[in-house]
Protein backbone atom coordinates (compact mmCIF):
# COMPACT_ATOMS: atom_id res chain seq x y z
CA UNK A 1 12.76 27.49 -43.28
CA UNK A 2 9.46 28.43 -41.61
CA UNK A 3 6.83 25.10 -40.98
CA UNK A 4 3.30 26.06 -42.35
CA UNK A 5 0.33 25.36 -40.50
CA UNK A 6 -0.87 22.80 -42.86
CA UNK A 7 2.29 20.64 -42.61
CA UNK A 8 1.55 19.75 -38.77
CA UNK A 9 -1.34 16.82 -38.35
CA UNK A 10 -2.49 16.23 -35.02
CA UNK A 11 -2.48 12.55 -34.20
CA UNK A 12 -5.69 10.59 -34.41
CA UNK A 13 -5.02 8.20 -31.84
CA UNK A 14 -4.35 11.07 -29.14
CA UNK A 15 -7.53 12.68 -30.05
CA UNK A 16 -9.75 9.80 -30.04
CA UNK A 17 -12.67 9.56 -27.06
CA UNK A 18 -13.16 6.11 -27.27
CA UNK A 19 -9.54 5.77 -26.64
CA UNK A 20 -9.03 7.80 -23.93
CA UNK A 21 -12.38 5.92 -22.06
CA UNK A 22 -10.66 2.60 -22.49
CA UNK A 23 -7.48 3.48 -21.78
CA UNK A 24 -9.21 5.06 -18.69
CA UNK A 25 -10.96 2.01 -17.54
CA UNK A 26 -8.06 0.13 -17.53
CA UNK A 27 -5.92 2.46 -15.47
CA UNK A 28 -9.36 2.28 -13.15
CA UNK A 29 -9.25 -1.77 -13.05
CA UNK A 30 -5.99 -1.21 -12.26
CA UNK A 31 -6.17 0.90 -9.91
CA UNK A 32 -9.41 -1.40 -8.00
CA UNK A 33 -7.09 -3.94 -7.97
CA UNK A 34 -4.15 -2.89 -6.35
CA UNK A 35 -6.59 -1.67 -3.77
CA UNK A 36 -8.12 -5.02 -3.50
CA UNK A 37 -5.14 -6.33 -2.80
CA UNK A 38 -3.65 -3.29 -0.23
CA UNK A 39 -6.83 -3.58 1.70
CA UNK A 40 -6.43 -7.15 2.16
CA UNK A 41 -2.71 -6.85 3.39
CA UNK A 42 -3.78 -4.03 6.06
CA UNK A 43 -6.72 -6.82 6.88
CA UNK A 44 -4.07 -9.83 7.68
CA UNK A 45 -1.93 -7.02 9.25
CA UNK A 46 -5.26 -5.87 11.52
CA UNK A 47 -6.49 -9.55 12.24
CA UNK A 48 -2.39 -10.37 13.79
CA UNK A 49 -2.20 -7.41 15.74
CA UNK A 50 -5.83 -7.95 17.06
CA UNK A 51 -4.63 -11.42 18.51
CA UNK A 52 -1.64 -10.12 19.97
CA UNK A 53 -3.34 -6.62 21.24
CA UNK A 54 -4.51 -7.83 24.36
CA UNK A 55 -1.40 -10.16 25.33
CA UNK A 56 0.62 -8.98 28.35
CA UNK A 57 3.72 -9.97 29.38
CA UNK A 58 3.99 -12.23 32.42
CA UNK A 59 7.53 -12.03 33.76
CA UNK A 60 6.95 -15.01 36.08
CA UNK A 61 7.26 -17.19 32.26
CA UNK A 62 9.69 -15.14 31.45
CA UNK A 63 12.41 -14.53 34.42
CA UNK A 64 15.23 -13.66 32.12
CA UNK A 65 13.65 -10.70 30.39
CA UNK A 66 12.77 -9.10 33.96
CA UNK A 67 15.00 -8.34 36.92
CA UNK A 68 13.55 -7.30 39.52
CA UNK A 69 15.88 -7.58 42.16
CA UNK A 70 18.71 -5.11 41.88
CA UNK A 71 22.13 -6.02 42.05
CA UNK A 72 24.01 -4.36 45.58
CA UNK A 73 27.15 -5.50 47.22
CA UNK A 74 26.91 -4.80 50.69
């Protein structure tokens, strides 16, 4: 049983411009958004490594995590 051409309807709703724009400026809201939100992560993430950047480690507070005499039986 062959289909005729006139038995297949294209979809409105697929072919509709105003559609496809606002279903494309949602997916852009969207899409602002989760940047928003990513670029304020790698901000907090920035701002704690910027306080801790310049830190450096003072054995003298810290005698356990640095040996610095060897160990030698005589």
């Amino acid at each position: 049983m062959a289909a005729r051409d006139s038995d297949w309807a294209f979809d409105e709703f697929t072919y509709d411009e105003k559609t496809r724009d606002l279903a494309g400026q949602k997916e852009l809201e969207k899409y602002e958004q989760f940047l928003k939100e990513y670029s304020e992560q790698l901000n907090g993430i920035e701002e704690a490594l910027d306080d801790t950047l310049g830190d450096l480690w003072d054995f003298t507070l810290d005698p356990v995590g640095l040996q610095t005499t060897p160990y030698e039986t005589a």
